[in-house]
C-alpha atoms as a PDB file:
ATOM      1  CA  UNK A   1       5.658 -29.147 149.050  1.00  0.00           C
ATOM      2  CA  UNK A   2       2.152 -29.716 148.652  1.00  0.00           C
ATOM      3  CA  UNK A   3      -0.012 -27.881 145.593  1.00  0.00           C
ATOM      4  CA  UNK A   4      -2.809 -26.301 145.929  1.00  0.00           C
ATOM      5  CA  UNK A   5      -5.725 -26.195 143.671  1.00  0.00           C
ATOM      6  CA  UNK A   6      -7.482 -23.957 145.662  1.00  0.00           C
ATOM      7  CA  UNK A   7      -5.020 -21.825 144.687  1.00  0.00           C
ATOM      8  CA  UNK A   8      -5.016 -22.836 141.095  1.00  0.00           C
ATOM      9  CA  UNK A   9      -8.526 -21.510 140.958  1.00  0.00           C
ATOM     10  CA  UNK A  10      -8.074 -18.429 143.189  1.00  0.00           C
ATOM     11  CA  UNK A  11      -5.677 -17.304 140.332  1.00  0.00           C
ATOM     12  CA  UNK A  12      -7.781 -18.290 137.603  1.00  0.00           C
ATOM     13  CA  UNK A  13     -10.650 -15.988 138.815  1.00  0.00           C
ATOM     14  CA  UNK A  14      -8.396 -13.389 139.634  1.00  0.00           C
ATOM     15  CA  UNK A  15      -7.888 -13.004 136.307  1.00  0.00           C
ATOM     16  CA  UNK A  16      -9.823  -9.401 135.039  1.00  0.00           C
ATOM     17  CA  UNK A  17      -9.630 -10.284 131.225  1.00  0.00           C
ATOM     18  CA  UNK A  18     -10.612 -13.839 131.523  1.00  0.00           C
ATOM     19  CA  UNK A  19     -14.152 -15.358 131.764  1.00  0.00           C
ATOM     20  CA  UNK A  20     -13.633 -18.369 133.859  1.00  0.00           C
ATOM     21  CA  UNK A  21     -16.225 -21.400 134.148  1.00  0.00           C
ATOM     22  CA  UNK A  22     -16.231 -24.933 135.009  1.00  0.00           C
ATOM     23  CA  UNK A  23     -15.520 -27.155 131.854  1.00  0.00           C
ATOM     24  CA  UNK A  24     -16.395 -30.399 133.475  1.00  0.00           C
ATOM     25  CA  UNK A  25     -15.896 -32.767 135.816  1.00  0.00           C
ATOM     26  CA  UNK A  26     -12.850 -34.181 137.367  1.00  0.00           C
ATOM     27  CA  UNK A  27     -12.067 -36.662 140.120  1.00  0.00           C
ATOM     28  CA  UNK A  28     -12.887 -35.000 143.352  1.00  0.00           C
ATOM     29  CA  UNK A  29     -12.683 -32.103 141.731  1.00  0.00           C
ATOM     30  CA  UNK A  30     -14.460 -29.233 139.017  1.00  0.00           C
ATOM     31  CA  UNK A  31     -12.242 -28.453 136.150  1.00  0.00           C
ATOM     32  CA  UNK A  32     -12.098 -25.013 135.736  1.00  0.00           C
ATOM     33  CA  UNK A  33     -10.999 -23.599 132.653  1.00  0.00           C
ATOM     34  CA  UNK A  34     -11.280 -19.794 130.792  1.00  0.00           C
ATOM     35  CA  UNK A  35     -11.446 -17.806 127.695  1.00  0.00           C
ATOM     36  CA  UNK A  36      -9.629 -14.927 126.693  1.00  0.00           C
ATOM     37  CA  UNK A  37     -10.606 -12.444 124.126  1.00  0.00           C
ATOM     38  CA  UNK A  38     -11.002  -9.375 122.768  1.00  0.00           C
ATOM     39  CA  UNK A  39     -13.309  -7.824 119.439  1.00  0.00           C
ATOM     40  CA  UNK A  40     -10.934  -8.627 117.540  1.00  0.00           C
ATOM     41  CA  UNK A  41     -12.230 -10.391 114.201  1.00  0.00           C
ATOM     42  CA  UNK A  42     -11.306 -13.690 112.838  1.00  0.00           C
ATOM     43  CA  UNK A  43      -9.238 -14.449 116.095  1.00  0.00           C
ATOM     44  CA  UNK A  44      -6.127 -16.732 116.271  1.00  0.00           C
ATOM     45  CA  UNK A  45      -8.148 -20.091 118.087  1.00  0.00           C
ATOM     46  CA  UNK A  46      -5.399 -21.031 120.561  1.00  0.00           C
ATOM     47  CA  UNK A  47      -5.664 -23.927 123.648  1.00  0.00           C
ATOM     48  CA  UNK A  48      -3.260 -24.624 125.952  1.00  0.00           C
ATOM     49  CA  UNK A  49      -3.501 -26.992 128.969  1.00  0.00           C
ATOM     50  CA  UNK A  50      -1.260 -27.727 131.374  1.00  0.00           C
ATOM     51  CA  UNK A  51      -1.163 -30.387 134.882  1.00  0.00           C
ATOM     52  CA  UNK A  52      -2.034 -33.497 132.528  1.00  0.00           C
ATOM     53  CA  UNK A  53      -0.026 -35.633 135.280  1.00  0.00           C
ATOM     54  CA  UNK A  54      -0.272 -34.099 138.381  1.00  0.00           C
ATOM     55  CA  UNK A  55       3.323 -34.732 138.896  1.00  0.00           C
ATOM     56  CA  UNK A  56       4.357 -31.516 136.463  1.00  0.00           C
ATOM     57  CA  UNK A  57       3.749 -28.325 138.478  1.00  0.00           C
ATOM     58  CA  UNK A  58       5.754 -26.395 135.723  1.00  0.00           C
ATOM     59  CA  UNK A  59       3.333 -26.690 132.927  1.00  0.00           C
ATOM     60  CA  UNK A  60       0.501 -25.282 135.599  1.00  0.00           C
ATOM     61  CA  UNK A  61       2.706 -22.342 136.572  1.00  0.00           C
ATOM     62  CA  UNK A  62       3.896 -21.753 133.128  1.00  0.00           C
ATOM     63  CA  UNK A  63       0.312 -21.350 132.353  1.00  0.00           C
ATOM     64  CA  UNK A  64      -1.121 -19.160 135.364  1.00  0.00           C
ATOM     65  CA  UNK A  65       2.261 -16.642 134.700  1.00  0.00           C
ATOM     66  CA  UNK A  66       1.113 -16.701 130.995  1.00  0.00           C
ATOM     67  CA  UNK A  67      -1.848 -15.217 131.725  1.00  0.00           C
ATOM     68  CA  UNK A  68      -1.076 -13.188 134.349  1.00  0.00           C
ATOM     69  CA  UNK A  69       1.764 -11.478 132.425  1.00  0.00           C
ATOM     70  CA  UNK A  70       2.768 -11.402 128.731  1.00  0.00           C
ATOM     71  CA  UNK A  71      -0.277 -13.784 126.935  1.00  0.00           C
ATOM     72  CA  UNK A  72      -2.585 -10.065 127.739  1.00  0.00           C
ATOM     73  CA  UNK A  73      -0.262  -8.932 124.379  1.00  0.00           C
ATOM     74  CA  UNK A  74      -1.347 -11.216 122.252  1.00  0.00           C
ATOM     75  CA  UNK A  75      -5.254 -10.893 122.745  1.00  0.00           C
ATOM     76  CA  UNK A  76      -5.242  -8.197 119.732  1.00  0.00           C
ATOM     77  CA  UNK A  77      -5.296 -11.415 117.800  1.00  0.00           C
ATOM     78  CA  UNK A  78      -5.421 -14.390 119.299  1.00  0.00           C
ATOM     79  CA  UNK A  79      -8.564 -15.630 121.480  1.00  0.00           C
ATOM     80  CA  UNK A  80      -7.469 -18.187 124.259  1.00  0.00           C
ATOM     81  CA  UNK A  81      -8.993 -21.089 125.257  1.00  0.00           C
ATOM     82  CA  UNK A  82      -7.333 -22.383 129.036  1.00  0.00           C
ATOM     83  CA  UNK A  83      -7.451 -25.354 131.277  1.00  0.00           C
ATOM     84  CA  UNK A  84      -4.732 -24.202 133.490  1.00  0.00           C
ATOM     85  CA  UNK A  85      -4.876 -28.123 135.374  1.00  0.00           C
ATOM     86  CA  UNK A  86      -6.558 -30.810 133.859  1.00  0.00           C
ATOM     87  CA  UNK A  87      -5.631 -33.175 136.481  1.00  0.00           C
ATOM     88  CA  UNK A  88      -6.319 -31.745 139.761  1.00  0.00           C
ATOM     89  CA  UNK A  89      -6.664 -34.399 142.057  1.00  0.00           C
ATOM     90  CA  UNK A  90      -3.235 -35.625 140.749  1.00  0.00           C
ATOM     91  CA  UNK A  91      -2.089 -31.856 141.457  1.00  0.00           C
ATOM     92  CA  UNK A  92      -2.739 -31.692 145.269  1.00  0.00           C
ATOM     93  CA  UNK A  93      -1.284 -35.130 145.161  1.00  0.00           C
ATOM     94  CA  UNK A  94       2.166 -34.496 143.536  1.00  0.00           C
ATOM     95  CA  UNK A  95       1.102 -38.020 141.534  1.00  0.00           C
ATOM     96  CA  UNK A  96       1.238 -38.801 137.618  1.00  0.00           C
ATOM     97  CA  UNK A  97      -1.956 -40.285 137.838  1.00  0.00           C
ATOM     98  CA  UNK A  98      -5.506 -38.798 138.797  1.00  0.00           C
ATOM     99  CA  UNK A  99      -7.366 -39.893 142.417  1.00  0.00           C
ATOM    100  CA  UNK A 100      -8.310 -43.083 141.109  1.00  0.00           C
ATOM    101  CA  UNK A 101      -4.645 -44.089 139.851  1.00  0.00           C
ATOM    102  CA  UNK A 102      -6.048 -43.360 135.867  1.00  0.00           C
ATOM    103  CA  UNK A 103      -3.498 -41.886 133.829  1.00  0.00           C
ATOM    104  CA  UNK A 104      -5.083 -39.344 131.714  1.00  0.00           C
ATOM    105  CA  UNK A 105      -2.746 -38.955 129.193  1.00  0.00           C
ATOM    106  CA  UNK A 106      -3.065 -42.556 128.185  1.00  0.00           C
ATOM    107  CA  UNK A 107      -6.955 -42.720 128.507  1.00  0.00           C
ATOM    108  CA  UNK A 108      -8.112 -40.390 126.329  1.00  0.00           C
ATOM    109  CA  UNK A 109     -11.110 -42.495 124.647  1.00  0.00           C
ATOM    110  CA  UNK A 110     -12.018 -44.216 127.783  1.00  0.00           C
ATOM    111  CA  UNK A 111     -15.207 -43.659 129.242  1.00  0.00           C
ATOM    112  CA  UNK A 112     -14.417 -44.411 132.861  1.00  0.00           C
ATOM    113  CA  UNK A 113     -11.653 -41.184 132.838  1.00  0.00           C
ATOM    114  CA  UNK A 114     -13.934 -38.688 134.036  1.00  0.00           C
ATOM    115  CA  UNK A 115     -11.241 -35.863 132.626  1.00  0.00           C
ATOM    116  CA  UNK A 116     -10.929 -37.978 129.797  1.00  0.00           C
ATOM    117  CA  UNK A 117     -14.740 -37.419 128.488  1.00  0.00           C
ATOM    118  CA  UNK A 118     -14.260 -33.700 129.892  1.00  0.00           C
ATOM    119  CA  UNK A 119     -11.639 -33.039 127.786  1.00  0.00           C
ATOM    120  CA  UNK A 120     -13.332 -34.830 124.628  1.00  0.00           C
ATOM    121  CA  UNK A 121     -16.815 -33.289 125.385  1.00  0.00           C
ATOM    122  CA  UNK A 122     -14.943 -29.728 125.852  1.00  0.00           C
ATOM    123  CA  UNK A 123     -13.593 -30.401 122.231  1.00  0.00           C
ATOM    124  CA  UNK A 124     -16.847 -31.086 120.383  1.00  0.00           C
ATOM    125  CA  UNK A 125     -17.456 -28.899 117.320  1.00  0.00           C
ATOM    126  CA  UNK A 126     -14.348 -26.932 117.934  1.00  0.00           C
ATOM    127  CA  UNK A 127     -11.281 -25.946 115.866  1.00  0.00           C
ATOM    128  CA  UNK A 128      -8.044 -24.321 116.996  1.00  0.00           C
ATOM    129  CA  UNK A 129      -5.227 -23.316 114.648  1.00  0.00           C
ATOM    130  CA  UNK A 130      -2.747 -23.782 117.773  1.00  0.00           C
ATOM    131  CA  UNK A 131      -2.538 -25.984 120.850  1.00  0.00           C
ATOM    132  CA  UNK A 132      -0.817 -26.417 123.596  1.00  0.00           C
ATOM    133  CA  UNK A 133      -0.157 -29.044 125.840  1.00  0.00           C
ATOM    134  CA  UNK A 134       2.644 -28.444 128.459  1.00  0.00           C
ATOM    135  CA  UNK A 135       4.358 -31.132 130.405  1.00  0.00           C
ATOM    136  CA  UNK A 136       7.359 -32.581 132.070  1.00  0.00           C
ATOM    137  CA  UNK A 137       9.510 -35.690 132.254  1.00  0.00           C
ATOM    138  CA  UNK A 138      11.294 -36.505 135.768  1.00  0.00           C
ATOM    139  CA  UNK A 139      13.752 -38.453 133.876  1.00  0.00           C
ATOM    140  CA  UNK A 140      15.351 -36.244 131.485  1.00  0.00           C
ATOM    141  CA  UNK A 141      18.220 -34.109 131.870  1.00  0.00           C
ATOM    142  CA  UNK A 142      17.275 -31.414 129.251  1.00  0.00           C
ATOM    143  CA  UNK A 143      14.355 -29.657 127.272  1.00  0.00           C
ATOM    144  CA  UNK A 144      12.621 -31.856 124.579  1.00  0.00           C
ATOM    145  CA  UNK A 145       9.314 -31.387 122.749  1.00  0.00           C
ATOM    146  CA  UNK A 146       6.794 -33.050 120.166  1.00  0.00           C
ATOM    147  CA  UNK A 147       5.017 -31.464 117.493  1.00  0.00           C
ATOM    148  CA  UNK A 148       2.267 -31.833 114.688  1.00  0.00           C
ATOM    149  CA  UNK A 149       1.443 -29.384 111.705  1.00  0.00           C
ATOM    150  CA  UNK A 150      -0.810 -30.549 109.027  1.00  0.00           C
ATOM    151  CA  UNK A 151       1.653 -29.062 106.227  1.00  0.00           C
ATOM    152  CA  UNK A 152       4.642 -29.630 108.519  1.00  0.00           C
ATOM    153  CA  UNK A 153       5.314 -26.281 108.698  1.00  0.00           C
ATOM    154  CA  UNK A 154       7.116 -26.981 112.661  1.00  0.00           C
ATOM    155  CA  UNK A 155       8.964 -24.691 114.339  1.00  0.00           C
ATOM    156  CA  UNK A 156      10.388 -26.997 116.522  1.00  0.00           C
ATOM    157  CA  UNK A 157      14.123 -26.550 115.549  1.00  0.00           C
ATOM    158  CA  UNK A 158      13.628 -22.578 116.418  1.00  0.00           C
ATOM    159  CA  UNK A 159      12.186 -23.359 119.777  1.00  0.00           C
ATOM    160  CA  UNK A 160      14.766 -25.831 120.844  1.00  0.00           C
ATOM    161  CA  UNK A 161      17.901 -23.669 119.557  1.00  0.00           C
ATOM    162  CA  UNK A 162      16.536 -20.856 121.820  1.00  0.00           C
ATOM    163  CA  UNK A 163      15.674 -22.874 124.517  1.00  0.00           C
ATOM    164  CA  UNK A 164      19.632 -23.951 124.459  1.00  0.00           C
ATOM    165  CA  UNK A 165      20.499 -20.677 123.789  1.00  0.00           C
ATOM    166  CA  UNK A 166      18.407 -18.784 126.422  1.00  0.00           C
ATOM    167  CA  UNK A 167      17.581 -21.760 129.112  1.00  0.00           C
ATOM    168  CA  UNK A 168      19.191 -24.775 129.619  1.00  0.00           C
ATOM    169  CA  UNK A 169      20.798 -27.670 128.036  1.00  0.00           C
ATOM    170  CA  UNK A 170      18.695 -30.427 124.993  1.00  0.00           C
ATOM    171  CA  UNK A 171      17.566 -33.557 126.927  1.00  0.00           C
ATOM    172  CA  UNK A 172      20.884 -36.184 125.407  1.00  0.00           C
ATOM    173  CA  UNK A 173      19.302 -39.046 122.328  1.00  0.00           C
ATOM    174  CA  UNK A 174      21.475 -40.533 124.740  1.00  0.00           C
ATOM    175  CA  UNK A 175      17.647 -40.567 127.239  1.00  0.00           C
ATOM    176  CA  UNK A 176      15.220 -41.572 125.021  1.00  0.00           C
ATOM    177  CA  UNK A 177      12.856 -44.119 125.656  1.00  0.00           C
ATOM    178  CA  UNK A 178      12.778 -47.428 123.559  1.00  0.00           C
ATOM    179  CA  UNK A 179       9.679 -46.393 122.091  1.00  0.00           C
ATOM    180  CA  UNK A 180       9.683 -43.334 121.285  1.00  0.00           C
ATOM    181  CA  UNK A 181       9.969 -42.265 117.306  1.00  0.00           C
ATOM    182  CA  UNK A 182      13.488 -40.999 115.795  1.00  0.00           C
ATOM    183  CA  UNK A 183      13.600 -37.908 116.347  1.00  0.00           C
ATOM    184  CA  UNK A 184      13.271 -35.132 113.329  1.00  0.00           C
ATOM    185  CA  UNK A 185      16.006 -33.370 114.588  1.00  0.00           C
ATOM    186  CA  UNK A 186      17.383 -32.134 117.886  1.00  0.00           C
ATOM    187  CA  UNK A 187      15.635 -32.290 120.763  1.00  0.00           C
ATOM    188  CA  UNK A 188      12.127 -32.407 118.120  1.00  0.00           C
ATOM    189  CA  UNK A 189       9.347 -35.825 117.818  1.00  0.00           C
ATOM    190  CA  UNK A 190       6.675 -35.533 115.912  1.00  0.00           C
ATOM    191  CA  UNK A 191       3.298 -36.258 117.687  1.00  0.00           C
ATOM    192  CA  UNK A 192       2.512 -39.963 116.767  1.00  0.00           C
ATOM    193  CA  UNK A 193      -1.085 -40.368 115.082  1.00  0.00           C
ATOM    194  CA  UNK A 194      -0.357 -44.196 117.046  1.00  0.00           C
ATOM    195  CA  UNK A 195      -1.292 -42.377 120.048  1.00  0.00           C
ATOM    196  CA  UNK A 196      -4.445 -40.359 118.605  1.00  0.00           C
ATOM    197  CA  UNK A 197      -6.790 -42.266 121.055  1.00  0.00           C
ATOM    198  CA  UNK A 198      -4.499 -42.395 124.040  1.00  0.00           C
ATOM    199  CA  UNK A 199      -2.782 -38.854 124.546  1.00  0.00           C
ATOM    200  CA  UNK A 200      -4.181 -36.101 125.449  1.00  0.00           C
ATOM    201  CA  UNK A 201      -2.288 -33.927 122.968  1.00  0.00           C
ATOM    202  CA  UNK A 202      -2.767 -36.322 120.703  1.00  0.00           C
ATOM    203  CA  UNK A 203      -6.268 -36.655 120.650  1.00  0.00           C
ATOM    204  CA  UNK A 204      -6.295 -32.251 120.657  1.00  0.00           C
ATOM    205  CA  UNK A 205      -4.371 -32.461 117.452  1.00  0.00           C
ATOM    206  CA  UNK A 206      -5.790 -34.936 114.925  1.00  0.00           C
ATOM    207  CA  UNK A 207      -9.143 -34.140 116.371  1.00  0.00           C
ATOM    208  CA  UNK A 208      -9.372 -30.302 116.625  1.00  0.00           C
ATOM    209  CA  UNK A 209      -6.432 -28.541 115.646  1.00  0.00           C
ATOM    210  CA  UNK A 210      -3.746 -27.707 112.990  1.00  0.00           C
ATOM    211  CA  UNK A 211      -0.500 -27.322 115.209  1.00  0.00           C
ATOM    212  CA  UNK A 212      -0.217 -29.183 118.237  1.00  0.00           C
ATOM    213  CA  UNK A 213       2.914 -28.460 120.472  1.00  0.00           C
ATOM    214  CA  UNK A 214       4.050 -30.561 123.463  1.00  0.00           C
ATOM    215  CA  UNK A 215       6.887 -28.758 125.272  1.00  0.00           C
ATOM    216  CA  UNK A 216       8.226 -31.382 127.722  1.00  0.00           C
ATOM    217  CA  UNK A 217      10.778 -29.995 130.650  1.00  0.00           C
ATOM    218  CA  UNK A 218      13.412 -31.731 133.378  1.00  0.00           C
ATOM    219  CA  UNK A 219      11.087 -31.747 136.413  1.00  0.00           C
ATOM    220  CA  UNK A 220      13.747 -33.173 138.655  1.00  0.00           C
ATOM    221  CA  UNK A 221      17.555 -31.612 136.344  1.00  0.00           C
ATOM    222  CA  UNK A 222      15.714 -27.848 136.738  1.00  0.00           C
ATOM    223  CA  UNK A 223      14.337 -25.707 139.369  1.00  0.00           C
ATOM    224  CA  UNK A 224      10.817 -24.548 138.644  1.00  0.00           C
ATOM    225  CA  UNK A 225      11.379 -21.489 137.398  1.00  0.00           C
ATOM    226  CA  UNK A 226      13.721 -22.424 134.550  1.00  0.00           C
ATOM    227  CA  UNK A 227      11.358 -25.312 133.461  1.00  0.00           C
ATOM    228  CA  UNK A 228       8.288 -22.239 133.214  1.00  0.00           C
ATOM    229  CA  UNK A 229      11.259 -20.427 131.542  1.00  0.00           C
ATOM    230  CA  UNK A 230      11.508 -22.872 128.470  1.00  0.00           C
ATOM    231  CA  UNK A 231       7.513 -23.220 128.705  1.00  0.00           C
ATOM    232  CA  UNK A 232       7.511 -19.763 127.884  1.00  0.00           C
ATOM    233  CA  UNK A 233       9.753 -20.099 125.020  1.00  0.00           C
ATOM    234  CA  UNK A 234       7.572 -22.354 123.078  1.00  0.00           C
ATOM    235  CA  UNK A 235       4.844 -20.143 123.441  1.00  0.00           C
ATOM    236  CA  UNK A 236       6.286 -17.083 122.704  1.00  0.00           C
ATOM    237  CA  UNK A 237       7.619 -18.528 119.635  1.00  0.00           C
ATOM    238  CA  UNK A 238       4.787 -20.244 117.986  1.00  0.00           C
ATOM    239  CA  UNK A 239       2.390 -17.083 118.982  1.00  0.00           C
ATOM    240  CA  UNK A 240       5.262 -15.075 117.228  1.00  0.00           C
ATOM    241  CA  UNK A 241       4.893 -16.718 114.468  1.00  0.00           C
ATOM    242  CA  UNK A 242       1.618 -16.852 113.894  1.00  0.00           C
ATOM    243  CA  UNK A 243      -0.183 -13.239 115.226  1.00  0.00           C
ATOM    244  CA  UNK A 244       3.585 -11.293 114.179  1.00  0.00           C
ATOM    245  CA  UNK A 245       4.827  -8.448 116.332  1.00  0.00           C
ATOM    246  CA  UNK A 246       4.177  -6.113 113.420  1.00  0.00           C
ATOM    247  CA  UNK A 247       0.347  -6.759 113.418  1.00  0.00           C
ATOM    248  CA  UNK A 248       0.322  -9.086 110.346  1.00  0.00           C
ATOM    249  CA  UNK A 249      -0.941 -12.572 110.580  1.00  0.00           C
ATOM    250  CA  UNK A 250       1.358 -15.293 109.615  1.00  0.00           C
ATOM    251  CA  UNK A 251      -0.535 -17.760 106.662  1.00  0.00           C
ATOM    252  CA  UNK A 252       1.962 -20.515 107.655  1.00  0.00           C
END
């Protein structure tokens, strides 16, 4: 089934709380991105992104039902920075790469990546206590995920036991790649400073935040509504965690 962007952006300004804008460029295409926030003083800085590879509709939706739904209870504390789909030309395409076969999420300090410099230029003199990057992998079987915290304070573990619990099954050891890292512990890689100039979440972490999470679900094992599912997960979790349900910000 083909994607839309159109649509992408018809639900991005449909959005009451949000202020949407254009962020940048992208090929063939406007990134449009958004802010949410309230008065609320000494906010919880929080970007998430979603449709690095246009290929992995589920971090989009996971996004767009975000804000349309349950991220409006967290904007006592938290303000939200969004690029819903940072890859839209891949999007309507249903391809990893963007229009001009550039994978973004392996470009992200080259100059000829148009969403590349968006993303870096969207970045400058900006600092979030939590990101978000969400994405899938047609080859796994299971939910995986990577994540960064600059006093490894990672809540990984408690992501991936309720993802099991709640969602579906841990992607086997069994499927990773040759080159990925040993994982910390189930289902859990850290976010490789190798990559810093390459991936996109990368890049977000060691260059503008203190907890980077990369939530990566089956896009082929699990129908789209159970990969948003997990999505969800992580970001209930980490919010959780740091904003509290009983008002109280977390210092960890």
């Amino acid at each position: 089934m083909q994607q839309s962007y159109a649509d992408v952006v018809d639900r991005i300004q449909a959005l009451d709380a949000a202020d949407c804008e254009i962020v940048g460029a992208a090929t063939g295409h406007p990134m449009w991105g958004l802010s949410c926030a309230n008065s609320a003083q000494d906010p919880l800085e929080v970007l998430i992104t979603g449709g690095v590879h246009g290929d992995e509709p589920a971090g989009v939706e996971a996004v767009l039902q975000f804000l349309e739904g349950f991220g409006a209870t967290y904007l006592e504390h938290c303000a939200f920075t969004v690029i819903p789909c940072v890859n839209p030309s891949g999007y309507e395409a249903g391809t990893r790469d963007n229009g001009k076969g550039q994978d973004i999420n392996r470009a992200m300090s080259d100059d000829e990546v148009v969403e590349s410099v968006t993303l870096r230029r969207m970045l400058q003199g900006r600092h979030f206590e939590l990101c978000f990057d969400l994405h899938e992998d047609y080859e796994a079987t299971g939910f995986y995920m990577y994540e960064a915290q600059r006093d490894d304070r990672l809540l990984g573990a408690q992501i991936v036991a309720t993802v099991k619990a709640d969602v579906g099954p841990i992607d086997s050891d069994e499927n990773t790649d040759a080159g990925l890292d040993t994982p910390i512990s189930e289902g859990l890689f850290g976010i490789n400073p190798k990559w810093r100039h390459k991936g996109w979440s990368a890049y977000g972490y060691f260059e503008a935040a203190e907890h980077g999470i990369l939530p990566e679900t089956p896009s082929t094992a699990w129908p789209l509504e159970q990969r948003v599912a997990a999505h969800h997960v992580a970001l209930r979790i980490a919010l959780d965690h740091y904003t509290g349900r009983n008002g109280r910000r977390s210092e960890s």
